[in-house]
Every structure is written in structure tokens, then in C-alpha cells.
C-alpha atoms as a PDB file:
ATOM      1  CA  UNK A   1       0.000   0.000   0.000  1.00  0.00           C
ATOM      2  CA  UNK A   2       1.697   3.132  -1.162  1.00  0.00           C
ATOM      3  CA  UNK A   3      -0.683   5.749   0.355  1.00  0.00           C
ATOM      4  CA  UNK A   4       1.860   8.114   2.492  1.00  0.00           C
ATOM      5  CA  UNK A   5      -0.728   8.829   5.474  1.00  0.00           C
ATOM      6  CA  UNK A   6       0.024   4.674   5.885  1.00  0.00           C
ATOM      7  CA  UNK A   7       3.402   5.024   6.277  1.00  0.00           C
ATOM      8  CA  UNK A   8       3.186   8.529   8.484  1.00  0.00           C
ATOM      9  CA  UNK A   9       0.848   6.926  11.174  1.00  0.00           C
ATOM     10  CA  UNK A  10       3.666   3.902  11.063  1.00  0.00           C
ATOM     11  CA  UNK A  11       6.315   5.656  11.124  1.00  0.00           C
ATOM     12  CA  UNK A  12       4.259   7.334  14.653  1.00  0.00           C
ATOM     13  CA  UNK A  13       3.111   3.980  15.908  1.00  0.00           C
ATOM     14  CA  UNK A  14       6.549   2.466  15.619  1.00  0.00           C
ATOM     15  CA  UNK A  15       8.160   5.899  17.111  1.00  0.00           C
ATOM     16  CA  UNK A  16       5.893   5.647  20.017  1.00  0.00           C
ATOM     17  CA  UNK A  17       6.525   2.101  20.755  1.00  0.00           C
ATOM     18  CA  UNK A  18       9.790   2.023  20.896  1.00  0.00           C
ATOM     19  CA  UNK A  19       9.801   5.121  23.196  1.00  0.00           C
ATOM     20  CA  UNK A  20       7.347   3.237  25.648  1.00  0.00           C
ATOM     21  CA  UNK A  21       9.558   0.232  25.470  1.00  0.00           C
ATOM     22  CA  UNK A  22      12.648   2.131  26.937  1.00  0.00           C
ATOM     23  CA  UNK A  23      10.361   3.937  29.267  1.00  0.00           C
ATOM     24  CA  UNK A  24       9.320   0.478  30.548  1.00  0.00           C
ATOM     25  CA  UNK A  25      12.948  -0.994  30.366  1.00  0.00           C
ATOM     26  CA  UNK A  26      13.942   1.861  32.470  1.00  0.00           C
ATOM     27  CA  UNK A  27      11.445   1.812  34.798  1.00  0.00           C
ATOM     28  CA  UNK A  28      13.047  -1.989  35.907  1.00  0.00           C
ATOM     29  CA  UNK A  29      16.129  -0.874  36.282  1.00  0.00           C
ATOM     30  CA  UNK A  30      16.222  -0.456  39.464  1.00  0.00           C
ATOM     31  CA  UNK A  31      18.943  -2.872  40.496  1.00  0.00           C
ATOM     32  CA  UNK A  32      21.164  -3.047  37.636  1.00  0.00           C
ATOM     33  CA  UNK A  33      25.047  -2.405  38.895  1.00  0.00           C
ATOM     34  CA  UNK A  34      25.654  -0.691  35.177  1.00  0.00           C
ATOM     35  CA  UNK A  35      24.081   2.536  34.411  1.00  0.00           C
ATOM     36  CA  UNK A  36      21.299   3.580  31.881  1.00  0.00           C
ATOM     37  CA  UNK A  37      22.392   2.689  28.515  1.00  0.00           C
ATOM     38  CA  UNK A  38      22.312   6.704  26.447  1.00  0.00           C
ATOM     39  CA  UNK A  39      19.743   5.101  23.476  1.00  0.00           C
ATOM     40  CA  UNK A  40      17.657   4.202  26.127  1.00  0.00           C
ATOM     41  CA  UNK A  41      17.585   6.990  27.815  1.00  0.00           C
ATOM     42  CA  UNK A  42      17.627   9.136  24.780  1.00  0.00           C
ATOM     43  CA  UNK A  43      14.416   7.068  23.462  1.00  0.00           C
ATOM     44  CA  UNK A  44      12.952   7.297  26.426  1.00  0.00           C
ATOM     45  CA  UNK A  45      13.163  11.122  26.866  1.00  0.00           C
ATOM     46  CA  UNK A  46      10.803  11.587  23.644  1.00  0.00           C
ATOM     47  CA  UNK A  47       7.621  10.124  24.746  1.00  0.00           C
ATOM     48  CA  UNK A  48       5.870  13.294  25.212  1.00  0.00           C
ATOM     49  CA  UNK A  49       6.942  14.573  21.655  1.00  0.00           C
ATOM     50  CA  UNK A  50       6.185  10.715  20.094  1.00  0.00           C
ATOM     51  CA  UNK A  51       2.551  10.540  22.591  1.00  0.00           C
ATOM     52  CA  UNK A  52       1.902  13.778  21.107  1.00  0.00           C
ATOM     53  CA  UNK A  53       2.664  13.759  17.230  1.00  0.00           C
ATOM     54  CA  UNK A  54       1.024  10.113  17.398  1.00  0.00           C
ATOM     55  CA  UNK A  55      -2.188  11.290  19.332  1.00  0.00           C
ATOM     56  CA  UNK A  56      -2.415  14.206  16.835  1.00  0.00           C
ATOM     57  CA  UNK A  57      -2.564  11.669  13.789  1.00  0.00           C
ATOM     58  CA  UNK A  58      -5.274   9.301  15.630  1.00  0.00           C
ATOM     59  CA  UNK A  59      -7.363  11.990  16.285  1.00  0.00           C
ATOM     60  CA  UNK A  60      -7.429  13.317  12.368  1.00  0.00           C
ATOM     61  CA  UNK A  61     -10.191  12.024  10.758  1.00  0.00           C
ATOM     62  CA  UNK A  62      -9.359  10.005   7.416  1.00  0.00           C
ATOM     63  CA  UNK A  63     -11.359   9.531   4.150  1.00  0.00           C
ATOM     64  CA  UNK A  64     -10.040   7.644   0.861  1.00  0.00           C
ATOM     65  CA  UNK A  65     -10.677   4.078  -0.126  1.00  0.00           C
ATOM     66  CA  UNK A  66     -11.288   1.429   2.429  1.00  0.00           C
ATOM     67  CA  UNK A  67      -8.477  -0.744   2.899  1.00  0.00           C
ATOM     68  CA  UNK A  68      -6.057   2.830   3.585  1.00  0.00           C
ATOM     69  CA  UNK A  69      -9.021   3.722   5.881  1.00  0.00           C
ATOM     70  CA  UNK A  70      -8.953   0.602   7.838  1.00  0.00           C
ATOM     71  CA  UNK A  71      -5.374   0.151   8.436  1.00  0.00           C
ATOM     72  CA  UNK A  72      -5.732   3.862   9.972  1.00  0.00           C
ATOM     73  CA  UNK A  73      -8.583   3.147  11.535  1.00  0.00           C
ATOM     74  CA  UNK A  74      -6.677   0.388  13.713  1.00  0.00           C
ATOM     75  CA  UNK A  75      -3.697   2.012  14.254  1.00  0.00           C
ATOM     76  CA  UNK A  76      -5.573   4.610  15.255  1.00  0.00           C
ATOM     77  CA  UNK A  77      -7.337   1.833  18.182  1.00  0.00           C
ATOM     78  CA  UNK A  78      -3.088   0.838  19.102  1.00  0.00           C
ATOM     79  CA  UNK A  79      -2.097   4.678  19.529  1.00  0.00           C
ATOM     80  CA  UNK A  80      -5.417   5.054  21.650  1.00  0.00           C
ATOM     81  CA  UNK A  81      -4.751   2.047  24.002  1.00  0.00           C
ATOM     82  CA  UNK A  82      -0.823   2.956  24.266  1.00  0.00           C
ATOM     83  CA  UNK A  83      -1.826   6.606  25.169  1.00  0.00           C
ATOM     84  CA  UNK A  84      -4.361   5.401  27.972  1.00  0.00           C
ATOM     85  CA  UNK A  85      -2.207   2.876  29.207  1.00  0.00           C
ATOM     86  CA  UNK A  86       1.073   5.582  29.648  1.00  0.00           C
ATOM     87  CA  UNK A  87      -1.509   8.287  31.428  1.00  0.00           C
ATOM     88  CA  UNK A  88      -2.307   5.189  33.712  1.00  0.00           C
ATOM     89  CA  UNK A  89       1.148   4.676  34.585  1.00  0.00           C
ATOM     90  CA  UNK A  90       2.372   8.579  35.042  1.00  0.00           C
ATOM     91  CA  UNK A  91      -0.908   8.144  37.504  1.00  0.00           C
ATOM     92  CA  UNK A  92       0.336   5.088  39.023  1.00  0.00           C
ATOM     93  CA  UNK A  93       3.652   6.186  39.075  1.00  0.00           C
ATOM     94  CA  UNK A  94       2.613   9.811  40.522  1.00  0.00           C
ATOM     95  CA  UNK A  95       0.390   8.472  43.104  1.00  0.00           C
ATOM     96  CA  UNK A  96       2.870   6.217  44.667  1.00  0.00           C
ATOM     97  CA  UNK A  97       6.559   7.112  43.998  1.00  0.00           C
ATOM     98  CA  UNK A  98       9.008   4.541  43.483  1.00  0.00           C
ATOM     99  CA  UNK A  99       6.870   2.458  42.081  1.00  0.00           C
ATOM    100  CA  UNK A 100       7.842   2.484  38.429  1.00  0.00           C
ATOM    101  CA  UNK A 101       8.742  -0.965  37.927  1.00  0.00           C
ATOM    102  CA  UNK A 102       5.367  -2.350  39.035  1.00  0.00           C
ATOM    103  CA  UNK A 103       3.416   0.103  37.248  1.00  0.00           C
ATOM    104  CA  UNK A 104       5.425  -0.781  34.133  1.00  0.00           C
ATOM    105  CA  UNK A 105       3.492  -4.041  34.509  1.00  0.00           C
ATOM    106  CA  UNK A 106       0.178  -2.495  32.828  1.00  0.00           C
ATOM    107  CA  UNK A 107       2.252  -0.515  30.477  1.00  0.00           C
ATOM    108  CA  UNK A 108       4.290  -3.434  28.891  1.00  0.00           C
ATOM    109  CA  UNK A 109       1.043  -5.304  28.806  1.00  0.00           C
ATOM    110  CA  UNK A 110      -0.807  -3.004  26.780  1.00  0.00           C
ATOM    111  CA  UNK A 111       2.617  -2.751  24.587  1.00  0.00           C
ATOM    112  CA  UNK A 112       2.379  -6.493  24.507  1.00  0.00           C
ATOM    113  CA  UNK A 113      -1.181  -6.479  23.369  1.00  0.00           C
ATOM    114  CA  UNK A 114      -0.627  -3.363  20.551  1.00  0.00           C
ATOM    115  CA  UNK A 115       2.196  -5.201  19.121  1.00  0.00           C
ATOM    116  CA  UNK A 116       0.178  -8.136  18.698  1.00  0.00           C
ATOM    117  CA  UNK A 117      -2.413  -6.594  17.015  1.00  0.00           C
ATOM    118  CA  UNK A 118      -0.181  -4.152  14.652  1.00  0.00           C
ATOM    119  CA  UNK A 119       1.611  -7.607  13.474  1.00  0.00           C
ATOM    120  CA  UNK A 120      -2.072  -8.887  12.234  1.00  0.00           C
ATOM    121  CA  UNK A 121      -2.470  -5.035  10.183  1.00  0.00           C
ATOM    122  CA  UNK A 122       0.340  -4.724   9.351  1.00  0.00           C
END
């Protein structure tokens, strides 16, 4: 499929994941002798600007034909449940402080569960 909004909401899906999974590989760090790898923390550091350009794009709306619609459509659903599933860990995280790697939990599950379903539209 060579219609560009395709690849500019996976190029935003695939940004955002991979920020979330260093967020979550950080957050269980906790008692690793060796310090933060710099990718990690670098990837890490752009969630908000990766959350935000990728929440922009799910909220457009989209017309054209239906297949390019569809495959927007649902990774419009995986940027959704990976933006609800961060705010519940800043919460989480927020409420009780030093908590990251448990909260991580829900966060690499919904990961888990977006990655599975991206593989099947993708």
C-alpha cells in the first residue's frame, strides 16, 4: 500500500513504541550495577513529543478508499490504548513514587497487546 498517510501513522506507531519500550525498560532498572544505557535513555526522553505527534494523527479524521481507511482506523485503536495505558502509569507512578517498575506491569502489557495486534495489520 503506497498511500503516504500509511506510512506517516507507522512511522508514529513504531516511534511511540519504541519510546514506551525504553520507558518500561527503564522503569526496571532499578537494580542493575551498570548505568542507563544513552539510546535508552535518549528514546525514552521523547515520549511526550512521540505521545503527542502520534495522538495528533489518531485523532485526524481520514477519508479515501477502504483498505487505507482501515489500516488507519486500527492504528488509530493501538495509539489510543498505548496513550491510555502511559496516562495510567504517570498516575500510578505519581500516586505512589518509586513504584515504576510495578506500574510498568500495565504498560508493557498493553505494549504487549498493541504489538500483537499491529503484526495482524500490518
Amino acid at each position: 500500500m503506497k498511500d503516504a498517510r500509511v506510512a506517516a501513522f507507522r512511522v508514529a506507531l513504531d516511534s511511540l513504541l519504541t519510546a514506551l519500550d525504553a520507558t518500561v525498560r527503564i522503569a526496571r532498572w532499578t537494580d542493575a550495577p551498570e548505568a542507563i544505557p544513552a539510546p535508552l535513555q535518549k528514546a525514552a526522553s521523547q515520549i511526550d513529543e512521540r505521545l503527542l505527534t502520534a495522538v495528533k494523527l489518531a485523532e485526524s479524521k481520514v477519508v479515501g478508499a477502504p483498505q487505507v481507511t482501515a489500516r488507519i482506523t486500527a492504528m488509530s485503536e493501538c495509539i489510543r490504548r498505548l496513550d491510555e495505558a502511559f496516562k495510567a502509569y504517570r498516575t500510578e507512578v505519581a500516586e505512589a513514587p518509586g513504584t515504576e517498575a510495578e506500574a510498568a506491569l500495565g504498560l508493557d502489557a498493553a505494549i504487549a497487546e498493541v504489538k500483537d495486534t499491529d503484526n495482524k495489520i500490518a
